[in-house]
N, C-alpha and C. Protein backbone atom coordinates (compact mmCIF):
# COMPACT_ATOMS: atom_id res chain seq x y z
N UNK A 1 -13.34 -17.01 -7.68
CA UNK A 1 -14.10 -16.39 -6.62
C UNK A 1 -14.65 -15.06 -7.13
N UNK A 2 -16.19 -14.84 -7.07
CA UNK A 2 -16.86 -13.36 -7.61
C UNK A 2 -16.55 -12.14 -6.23
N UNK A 3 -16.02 -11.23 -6.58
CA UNK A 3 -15.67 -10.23 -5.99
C UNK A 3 -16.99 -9.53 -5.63
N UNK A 4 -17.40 -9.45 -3.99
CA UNK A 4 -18.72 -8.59 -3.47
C UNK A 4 -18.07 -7.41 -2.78
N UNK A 5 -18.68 -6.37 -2.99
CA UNK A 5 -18.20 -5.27 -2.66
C UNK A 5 -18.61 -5.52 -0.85
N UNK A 6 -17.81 -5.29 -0.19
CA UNK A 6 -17.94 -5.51 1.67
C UNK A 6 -18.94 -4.15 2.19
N UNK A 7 -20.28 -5.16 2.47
CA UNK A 7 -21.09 -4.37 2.94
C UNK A 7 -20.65 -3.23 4.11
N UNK A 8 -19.96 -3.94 4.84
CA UNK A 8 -19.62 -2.95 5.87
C UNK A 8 -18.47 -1.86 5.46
N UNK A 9 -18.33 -1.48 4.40
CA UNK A 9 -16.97 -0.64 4.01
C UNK A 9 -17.46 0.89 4.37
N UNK A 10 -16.72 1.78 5.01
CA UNK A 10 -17.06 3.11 4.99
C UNK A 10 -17.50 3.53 3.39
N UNK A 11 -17.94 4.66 3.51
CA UNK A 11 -18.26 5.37 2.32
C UNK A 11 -17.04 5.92 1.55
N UNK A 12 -16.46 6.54 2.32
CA UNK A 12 -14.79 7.05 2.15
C UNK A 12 -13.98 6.22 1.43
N UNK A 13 -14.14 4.78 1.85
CA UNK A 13 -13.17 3.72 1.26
C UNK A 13 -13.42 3.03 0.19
N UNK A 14 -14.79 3.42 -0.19
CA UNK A 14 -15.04 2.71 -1.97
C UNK A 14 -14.36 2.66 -2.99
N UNK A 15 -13.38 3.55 -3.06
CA UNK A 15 -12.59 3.48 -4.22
C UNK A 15 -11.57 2.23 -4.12
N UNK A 16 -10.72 1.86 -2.74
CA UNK A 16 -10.32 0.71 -2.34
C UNK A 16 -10.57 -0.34 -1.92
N UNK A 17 -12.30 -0.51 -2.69
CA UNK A 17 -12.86 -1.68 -2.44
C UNK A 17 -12.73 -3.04 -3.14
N UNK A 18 -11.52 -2.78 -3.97
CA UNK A 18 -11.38 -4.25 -5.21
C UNK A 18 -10.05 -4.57 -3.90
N UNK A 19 -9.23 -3.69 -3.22
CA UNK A 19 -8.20 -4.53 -2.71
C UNK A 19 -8.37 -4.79 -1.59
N UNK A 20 -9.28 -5.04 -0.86
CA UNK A 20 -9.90 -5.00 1.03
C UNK A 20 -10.08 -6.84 0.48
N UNK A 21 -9.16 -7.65 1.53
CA UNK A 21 -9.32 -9.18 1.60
C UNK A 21 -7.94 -9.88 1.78
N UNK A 22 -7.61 -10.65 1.57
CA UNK A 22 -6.96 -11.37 2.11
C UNK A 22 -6.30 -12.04 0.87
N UNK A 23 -4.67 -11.87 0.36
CA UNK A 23 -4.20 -12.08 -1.03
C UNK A 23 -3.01 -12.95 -0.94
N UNK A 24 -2.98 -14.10 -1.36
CA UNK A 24 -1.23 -15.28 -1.56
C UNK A 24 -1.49 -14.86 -2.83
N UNK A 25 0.29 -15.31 -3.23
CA UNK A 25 0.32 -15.62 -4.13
C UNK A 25 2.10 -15.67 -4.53
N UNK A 26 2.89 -15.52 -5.02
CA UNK A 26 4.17 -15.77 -5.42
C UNK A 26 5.00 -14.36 -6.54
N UNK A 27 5.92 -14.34 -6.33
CA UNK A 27 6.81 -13.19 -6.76
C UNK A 27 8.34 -13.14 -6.93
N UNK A 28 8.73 -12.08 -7.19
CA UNK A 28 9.95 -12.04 -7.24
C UNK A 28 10.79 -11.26 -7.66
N UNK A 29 11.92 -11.38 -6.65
CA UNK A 29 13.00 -9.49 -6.38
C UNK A 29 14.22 -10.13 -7.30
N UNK A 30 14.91 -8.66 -7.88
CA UNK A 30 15.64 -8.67 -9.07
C UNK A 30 16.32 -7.38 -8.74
N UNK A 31 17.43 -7.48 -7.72
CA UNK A 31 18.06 -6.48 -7.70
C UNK A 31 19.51 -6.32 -7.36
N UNK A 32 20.36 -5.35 -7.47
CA UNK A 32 21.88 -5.13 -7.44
C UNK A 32 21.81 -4.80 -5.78
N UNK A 33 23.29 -5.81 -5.49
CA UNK A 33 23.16 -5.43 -3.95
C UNK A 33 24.55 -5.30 -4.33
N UNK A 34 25.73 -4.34 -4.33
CA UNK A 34 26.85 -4.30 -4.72
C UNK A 34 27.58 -4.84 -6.03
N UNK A 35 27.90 -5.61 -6.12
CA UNK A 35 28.00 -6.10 -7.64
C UNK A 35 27.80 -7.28 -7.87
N UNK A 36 26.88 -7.57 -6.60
CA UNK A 36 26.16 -9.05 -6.74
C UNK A 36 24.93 -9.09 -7.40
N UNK A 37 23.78 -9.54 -8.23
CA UNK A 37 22.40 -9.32 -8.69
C UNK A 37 21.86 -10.41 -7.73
N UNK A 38 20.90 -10.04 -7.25
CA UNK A 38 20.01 -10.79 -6.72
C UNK A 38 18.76 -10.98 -7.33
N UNK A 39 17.97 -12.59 -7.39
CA UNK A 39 17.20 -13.15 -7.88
C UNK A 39 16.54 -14.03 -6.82
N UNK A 40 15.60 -13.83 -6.15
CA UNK A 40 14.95 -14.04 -5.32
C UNK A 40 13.31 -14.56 -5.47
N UNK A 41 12.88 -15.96 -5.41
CA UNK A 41 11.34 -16.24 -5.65
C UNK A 41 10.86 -16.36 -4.07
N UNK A 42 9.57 -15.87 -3.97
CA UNK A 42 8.86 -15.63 -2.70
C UNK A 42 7.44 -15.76 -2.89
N UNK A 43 6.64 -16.21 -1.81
CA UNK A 43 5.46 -16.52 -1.16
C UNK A 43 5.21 -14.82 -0.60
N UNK A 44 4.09 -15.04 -0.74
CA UNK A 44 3.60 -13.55 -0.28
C UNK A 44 1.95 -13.49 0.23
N UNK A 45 1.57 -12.95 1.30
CA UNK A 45 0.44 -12.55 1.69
C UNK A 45 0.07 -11.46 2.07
N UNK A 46 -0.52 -10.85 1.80
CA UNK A 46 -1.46 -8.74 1.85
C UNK A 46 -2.71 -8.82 1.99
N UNK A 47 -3.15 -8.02 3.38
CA UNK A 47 -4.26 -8.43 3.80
C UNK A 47 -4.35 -6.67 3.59
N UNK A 48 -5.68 -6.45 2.91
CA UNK A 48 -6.21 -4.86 3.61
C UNK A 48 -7.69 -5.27 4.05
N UNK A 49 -7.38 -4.65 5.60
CA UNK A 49 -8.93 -4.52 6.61
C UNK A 49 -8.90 -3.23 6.63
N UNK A 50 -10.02 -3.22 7.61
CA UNK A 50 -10.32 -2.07 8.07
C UNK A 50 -11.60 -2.38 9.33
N UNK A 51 -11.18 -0.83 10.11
CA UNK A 51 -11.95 -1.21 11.50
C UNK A 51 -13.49 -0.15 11.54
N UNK A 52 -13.77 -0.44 10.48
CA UNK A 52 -14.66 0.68 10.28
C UNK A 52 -14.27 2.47 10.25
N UNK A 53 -13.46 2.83 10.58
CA UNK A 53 -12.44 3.94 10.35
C UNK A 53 -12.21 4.19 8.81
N UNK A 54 -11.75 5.31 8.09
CA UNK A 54 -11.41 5.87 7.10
C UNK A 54 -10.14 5.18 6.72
N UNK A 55 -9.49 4.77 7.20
CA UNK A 55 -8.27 4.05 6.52
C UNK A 55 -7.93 2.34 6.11
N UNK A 56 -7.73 1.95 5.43
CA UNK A 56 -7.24 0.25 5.43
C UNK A 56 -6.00 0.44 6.21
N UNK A 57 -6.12 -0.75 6.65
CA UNK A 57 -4.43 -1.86 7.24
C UNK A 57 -3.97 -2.54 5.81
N UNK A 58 -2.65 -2.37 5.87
CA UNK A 58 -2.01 -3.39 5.04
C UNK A 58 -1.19 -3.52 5.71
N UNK A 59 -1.03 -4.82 5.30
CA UNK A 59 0.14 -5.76 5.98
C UNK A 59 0.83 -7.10 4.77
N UNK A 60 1.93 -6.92 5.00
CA UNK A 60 2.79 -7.90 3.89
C UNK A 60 3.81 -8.68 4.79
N UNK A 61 3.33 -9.78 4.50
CA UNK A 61 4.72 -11.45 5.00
C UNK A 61 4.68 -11.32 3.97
N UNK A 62 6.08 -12.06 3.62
CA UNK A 62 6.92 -12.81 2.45
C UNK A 62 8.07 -13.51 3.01
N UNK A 63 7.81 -14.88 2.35
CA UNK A 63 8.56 -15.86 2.21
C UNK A 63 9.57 -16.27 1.45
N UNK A 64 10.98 -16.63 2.02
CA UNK A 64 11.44 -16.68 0.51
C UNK A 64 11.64 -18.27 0.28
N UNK A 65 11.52 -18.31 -0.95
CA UNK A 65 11.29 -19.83 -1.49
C UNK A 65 12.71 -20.67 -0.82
N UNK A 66 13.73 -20.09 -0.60
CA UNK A 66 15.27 -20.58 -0.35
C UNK A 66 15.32 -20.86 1.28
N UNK A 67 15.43 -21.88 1.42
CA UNK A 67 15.19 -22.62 3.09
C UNK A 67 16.06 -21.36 3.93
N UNK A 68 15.44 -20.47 4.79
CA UNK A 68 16.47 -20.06 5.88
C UNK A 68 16.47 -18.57 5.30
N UNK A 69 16.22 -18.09 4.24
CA UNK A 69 16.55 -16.11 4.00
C UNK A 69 15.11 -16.00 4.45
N UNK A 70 15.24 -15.11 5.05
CA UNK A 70 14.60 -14.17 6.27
C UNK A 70 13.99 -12.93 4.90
N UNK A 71 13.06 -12.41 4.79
CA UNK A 71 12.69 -11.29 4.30
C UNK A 71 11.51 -10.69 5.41
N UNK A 72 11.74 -9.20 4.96
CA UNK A 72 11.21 -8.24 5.44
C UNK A 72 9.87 -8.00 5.47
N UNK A 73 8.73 -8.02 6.62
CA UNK A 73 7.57 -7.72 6.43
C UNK A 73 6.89 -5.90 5.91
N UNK A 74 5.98 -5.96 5.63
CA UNK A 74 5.54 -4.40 6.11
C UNK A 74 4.29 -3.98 6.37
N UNK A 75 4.07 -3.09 7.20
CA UNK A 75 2.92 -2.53 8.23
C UNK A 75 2.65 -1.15 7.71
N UNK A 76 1.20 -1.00 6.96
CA UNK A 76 0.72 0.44 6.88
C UNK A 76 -0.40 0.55 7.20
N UNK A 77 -0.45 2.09 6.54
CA UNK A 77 -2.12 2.47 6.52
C UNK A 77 -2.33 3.18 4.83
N UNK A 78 -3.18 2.98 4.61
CA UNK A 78 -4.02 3.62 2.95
C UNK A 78 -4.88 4.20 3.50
N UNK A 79 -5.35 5.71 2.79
CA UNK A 79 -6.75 6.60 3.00
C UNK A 79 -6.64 7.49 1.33
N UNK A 80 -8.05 8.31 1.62
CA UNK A 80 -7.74 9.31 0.66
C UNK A 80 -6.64 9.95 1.44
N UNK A 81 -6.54 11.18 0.38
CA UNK A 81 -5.52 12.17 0.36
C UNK A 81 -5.97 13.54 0.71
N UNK A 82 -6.81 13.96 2.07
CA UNK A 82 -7.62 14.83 2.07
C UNK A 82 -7.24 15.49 3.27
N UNK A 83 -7.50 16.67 3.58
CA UNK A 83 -7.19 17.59 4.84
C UNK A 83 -7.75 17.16 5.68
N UNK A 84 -7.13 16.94 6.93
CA UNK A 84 -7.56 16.43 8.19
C UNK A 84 -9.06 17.59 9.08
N UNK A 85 -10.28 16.28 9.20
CA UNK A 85 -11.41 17.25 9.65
C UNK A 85 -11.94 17.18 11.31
N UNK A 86 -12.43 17.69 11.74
CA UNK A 86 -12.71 17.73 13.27
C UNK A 86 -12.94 16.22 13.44
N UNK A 87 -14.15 15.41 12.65
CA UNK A 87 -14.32 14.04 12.25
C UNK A 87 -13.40 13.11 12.16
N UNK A 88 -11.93 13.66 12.37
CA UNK A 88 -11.03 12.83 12.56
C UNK A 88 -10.62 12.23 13.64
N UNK A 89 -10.01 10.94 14.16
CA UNK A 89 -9.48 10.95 15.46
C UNK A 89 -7.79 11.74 15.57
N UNK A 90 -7.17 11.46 16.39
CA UNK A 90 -5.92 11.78 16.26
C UNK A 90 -5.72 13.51 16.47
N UNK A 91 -4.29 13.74 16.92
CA UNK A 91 -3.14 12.98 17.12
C UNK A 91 -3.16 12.20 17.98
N UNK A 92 -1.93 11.29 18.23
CA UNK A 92 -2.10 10.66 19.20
C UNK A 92 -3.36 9.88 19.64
N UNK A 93 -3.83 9.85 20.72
CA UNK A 93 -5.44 9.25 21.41
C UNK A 93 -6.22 10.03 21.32
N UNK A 94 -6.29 11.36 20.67
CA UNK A 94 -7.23 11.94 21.32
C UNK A 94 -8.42 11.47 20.12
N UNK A 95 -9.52 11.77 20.38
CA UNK A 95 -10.54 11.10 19.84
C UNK A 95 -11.07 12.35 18.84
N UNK A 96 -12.03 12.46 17.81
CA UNK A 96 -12.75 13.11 16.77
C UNK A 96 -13.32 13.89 17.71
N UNK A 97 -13.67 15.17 17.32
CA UNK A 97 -14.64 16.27 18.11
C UNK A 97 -15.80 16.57 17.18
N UNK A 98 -16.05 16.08 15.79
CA UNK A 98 -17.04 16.26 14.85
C UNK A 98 -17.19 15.77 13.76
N UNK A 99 -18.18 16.29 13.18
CA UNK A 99 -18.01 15.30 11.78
C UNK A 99 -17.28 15.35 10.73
N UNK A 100 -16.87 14.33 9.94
CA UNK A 100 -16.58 14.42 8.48
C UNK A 100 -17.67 14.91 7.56
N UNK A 101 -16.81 15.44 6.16
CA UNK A 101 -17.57 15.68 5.41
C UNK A 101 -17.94 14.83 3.98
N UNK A 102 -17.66 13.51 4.40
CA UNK A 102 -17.78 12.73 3.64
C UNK A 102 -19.12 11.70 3.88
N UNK A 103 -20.30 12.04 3.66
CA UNK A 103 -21.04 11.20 3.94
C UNK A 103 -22.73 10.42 3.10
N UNK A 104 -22.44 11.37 1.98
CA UNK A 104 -23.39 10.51 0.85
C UNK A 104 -22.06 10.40 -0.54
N UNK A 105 -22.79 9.84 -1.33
CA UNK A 105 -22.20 9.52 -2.29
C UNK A 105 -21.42 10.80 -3.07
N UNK A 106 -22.29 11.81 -3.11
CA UNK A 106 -22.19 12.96 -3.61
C UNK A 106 -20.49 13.76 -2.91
N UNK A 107 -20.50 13.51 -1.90
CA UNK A 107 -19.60 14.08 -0.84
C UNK A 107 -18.56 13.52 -1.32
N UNK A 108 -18.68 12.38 -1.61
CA UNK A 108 -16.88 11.57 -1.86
C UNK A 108 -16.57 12.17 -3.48
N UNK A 109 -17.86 12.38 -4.24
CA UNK A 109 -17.64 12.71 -5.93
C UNK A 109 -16.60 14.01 -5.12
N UNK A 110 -17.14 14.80 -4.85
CA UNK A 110 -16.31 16.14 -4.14
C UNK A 110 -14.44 15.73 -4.25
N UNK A 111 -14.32 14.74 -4.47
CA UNK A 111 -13.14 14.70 -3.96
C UNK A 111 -12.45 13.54 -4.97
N UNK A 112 -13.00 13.31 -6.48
CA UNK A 112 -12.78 13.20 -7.44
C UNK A 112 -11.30 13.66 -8.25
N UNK A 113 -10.92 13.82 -8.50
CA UNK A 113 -9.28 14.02 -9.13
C UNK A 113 -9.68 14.44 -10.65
N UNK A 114 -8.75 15.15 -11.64
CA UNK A 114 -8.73 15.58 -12.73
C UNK A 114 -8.91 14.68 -13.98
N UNK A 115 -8.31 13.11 -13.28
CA UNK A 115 -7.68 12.42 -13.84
C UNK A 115 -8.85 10.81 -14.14
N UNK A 116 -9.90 11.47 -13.09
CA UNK A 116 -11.39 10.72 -12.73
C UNK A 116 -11.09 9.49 -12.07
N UNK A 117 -9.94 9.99 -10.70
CA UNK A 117 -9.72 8.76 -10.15
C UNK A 117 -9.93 9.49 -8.42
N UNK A 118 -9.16 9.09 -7.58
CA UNK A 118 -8.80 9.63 -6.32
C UNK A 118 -7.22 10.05 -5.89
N UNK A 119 -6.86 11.14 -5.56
CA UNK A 119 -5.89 11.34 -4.67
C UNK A 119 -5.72 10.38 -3.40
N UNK A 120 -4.86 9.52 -3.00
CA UNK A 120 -4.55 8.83 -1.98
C UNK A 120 -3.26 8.71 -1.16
N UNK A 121 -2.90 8.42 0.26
CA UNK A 121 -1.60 8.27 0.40
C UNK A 121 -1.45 7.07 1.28
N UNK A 122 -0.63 6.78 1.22
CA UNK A 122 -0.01 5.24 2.26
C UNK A 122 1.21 5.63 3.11
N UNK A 123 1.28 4.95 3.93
CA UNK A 123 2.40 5.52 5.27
C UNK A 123 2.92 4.23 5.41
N UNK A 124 3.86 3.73 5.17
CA UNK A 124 4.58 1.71 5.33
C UNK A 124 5.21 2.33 6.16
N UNK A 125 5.32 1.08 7.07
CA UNK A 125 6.87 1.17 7.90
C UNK A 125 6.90 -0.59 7.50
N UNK A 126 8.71 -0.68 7.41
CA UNK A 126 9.73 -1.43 7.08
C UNK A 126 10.20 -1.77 8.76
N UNK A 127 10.69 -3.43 9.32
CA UNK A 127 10.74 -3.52 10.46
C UNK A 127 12.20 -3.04 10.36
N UNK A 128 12.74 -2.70 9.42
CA UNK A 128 14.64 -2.40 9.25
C UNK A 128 14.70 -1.11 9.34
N UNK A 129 14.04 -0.28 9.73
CA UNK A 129 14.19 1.11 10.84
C UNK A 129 13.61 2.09 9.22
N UNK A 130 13.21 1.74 8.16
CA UNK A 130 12.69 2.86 7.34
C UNK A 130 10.88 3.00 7.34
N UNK A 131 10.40 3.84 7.10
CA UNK A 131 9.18 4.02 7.33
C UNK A 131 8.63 5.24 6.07
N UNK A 132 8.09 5.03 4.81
CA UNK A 132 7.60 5.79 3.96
C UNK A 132 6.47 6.37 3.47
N UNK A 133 6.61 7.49 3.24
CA UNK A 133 5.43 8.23 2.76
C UNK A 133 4.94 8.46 1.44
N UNK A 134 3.97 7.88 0.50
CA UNK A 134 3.31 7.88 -0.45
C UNK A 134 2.62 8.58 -0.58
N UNK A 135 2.65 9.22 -1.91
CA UNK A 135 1.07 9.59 -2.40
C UNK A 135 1.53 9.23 -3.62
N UNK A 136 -0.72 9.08 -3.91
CA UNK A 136 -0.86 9.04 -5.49
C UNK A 136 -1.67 8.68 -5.91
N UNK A 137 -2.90 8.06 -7.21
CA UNK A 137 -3.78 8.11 -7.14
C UNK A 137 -4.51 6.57 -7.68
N UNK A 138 -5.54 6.27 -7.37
CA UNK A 138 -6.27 4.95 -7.62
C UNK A 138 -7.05 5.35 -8.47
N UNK A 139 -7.52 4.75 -9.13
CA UNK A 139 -8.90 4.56 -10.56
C UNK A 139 -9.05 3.18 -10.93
N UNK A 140 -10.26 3.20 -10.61
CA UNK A 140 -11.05 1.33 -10.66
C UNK A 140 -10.24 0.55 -10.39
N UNK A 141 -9.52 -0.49 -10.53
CA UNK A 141 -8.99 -1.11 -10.09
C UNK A 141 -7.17 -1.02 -10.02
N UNK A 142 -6.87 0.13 -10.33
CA UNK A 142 -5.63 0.81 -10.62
C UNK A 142 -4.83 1.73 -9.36
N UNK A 143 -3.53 1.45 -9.10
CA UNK A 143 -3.38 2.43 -7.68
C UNK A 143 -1.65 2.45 -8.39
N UNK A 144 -1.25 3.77 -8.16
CA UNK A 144 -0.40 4.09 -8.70
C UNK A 144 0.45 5.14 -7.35
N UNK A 145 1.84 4.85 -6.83
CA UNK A 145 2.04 5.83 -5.50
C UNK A 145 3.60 5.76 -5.89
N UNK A 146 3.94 7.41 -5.62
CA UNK A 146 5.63 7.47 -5.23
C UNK A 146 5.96 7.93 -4.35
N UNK A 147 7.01 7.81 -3.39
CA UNK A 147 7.36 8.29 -1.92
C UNK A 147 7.24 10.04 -2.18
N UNK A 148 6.97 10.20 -1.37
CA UNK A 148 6.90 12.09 -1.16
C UNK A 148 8.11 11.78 0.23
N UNK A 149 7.86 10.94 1.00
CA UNK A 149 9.30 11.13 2.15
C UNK A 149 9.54 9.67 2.35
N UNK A 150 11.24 9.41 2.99
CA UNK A 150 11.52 8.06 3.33
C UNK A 150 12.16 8.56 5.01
N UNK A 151 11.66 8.45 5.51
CA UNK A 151 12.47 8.48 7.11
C UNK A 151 13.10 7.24 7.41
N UNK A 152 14.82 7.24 7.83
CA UNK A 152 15.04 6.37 8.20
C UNK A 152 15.94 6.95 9.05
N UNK A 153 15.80 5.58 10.08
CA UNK A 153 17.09 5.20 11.35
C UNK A 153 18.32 5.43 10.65
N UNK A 154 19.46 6.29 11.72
CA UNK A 154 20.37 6.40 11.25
C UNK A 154 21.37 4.98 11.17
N UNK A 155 20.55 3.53 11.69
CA UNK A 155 21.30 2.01 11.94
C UNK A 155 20.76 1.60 10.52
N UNK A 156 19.68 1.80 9.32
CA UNK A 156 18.83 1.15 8.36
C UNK A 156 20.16 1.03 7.52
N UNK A 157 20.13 0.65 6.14
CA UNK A 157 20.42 0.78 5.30
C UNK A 157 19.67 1.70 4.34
N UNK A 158 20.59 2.09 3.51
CA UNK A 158 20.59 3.44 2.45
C UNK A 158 19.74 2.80 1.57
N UNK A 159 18.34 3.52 1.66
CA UNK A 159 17.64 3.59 0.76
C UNK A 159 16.11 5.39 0.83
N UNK A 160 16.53 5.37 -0.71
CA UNK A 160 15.95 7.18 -0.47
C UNK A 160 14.78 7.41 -1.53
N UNK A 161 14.14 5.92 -2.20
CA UNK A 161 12.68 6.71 -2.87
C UNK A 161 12.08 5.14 -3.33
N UNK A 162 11.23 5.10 -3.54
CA UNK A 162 9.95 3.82 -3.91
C UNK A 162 8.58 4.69 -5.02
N UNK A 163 8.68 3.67 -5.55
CA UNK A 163 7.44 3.64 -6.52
C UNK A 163 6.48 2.01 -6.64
N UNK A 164 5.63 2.69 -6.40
CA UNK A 164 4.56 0.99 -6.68
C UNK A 164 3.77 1.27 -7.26
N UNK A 165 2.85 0.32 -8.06
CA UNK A 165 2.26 0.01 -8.37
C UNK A 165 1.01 -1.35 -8.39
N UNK A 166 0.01 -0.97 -8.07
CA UNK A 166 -0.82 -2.39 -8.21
C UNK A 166 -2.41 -2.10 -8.60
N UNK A 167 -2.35 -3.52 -9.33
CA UNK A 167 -3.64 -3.62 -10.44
C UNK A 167 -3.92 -4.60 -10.66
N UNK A 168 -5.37 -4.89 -10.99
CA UNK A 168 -6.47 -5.84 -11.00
C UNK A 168 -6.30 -6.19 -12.40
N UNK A 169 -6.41 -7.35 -12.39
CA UNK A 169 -5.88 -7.87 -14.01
C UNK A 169 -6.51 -9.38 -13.90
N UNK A 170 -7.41 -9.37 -14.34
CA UNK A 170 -8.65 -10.69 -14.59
C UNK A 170 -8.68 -11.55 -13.56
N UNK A 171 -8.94 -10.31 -12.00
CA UNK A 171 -8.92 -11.24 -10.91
C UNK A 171 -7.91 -11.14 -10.06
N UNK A 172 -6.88 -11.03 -10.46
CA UNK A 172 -5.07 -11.48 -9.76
C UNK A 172 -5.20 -9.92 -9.59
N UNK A 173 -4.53 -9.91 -8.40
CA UNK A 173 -3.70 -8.66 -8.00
C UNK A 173 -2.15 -8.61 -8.39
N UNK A 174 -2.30 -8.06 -9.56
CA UNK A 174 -0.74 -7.29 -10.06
C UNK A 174 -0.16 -6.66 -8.91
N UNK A 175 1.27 -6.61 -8.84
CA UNK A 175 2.16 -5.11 -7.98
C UNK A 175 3.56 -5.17 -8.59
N UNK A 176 3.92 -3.77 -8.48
CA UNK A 176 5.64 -4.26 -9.30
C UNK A 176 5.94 -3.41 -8.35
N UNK A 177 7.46 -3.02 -7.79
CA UNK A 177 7.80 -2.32 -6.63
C UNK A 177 8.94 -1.52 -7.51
N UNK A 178 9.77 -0.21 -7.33
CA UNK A 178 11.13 0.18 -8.47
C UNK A 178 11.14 0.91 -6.62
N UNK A 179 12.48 1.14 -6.49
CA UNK A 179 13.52 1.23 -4.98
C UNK A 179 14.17 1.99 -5.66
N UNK A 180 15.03 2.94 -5.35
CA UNK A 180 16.26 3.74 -5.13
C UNK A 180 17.16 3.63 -3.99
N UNK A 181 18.12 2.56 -4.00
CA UNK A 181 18.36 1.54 -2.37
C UNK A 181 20.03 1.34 -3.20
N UNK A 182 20.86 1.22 -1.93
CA UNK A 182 22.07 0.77 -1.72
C UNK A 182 22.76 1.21 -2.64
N UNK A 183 23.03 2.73 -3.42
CA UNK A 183 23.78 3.46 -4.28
C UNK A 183 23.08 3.41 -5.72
N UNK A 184 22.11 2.74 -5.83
CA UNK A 184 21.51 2.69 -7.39
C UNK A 184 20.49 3.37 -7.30
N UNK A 185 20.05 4.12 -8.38
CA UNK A 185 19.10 4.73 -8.83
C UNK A 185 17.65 3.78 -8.42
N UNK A 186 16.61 5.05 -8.79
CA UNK A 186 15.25 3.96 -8.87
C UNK A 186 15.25 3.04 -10.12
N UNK A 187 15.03 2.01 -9.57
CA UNK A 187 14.68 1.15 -10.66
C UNK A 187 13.91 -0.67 -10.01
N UNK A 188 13.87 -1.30 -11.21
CA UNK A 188 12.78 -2.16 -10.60
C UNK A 188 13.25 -3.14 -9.68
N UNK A 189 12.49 -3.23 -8.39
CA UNK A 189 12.97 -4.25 -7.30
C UNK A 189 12.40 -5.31 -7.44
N UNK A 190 10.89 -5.37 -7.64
CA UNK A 190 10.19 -6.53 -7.11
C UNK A 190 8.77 -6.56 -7.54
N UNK A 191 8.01 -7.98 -8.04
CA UNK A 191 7.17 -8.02 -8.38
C UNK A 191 6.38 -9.00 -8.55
N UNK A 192 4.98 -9.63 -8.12
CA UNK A 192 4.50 -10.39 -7.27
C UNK A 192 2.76 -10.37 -8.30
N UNK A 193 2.18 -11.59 -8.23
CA UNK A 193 0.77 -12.01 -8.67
C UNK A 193 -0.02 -12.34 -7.54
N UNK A 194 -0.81 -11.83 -6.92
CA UNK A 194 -1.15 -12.62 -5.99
C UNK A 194 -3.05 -12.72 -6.11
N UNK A 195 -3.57 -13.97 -5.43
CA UNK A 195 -5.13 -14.49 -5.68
C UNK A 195 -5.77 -13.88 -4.33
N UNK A 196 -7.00 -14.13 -4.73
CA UNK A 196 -7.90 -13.43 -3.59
C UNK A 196 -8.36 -14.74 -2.99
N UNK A 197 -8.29 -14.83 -1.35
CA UNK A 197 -8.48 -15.76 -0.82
C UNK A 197 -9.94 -15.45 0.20
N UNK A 198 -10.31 -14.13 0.69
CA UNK A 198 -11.35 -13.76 1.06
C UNK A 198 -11.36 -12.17 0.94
């Protein structure tokens, strides 16, 4: 399938225009849950939309290949990484009182990185009471993020930092996930190929 850049994409969101669509594909978690290792193959789907607004939706099901284990979905948002402008909506309902300053091509160069990529952050929430805060930065088809905060329910299980990664690699969407969860250090949890379906 040839990748068209989505006519309707804000201006703002071009840099996250290789991952906006609809992605299966198969994976798999590799991790210490006490002094058990877990080895886990899974079905997976990641959709990023958007409602014409400055931010994508992501959203992740996963399946696990083993009749009956239950895994965890997750619900975010992706944007740049930029100071909040009158042009914004929010908090809460309240609606934008003016414009952004993002609105020719030139405007988004403005906001270019050292590194000739973008500053970005992601906000997941986990339905198991944790909810995390990312930043970090994308370049062409490259997105690179580590938790800056993990808020969790004092009912969740103990887990206190994430790193991801995901990248475009002849088509396939790469991601590898590394956790700092259930007394172990960060290290690698999970990691998944998935195809572009629209």
């Amino acid at each position: 399938m040839v990748f068209q850049l989505p006519t309707d994409l804000p201006l703002e969101l071009t840099p996250f225009a290789f991952l906006v669509g609809l992605w299966r594909g198969t994976g798999v978690i590799g991790y210490a849950d006490g002094d058990k290792e877990l080895e886990i193959e899974f079905t997976q789907t990641i959709s990023f939309t958007h409602n014409g607004d400055n931010y994508l939706k992501y959203e992740s099901t996963v399946k696990s290949a083993e009749e009956g284990l239950v895994l965890p979905s997750e619900i975010g948002y992706w944007r740049l990484a930029r100071d909040a402008q009158p042009g914004d909506p929010g908090p809460g309902l309240l609606p934008a009182s003016g414009d952004r300053d993002i609105r020719t091509r030139e405007d988004l160069e403005r906001y270019r990185n050292t590194e000739d990529g973008f500053d970005i952050e992601a906000a997941i929430l986990q339905p198991s009471g944790i909810s995390e805060l990312y930043f970090g930065n994308i370049k062409g088809g490259r997105v690179q993020l580590a938790t800056d905060a993990v808020l969790r329910s004092p009912h969740a299980k103990e887990y206190t930092a994430g790193q991801r990664m995901f990248g475009l690699v002849e088509g396939s969407l790469m991601w590898a996930w590394d956790i700092a969860a259930l007394g172990n250090p960060l290290s690698s949890h999970a990691s998944a190929r998935l195809e572009r379906e629209s």
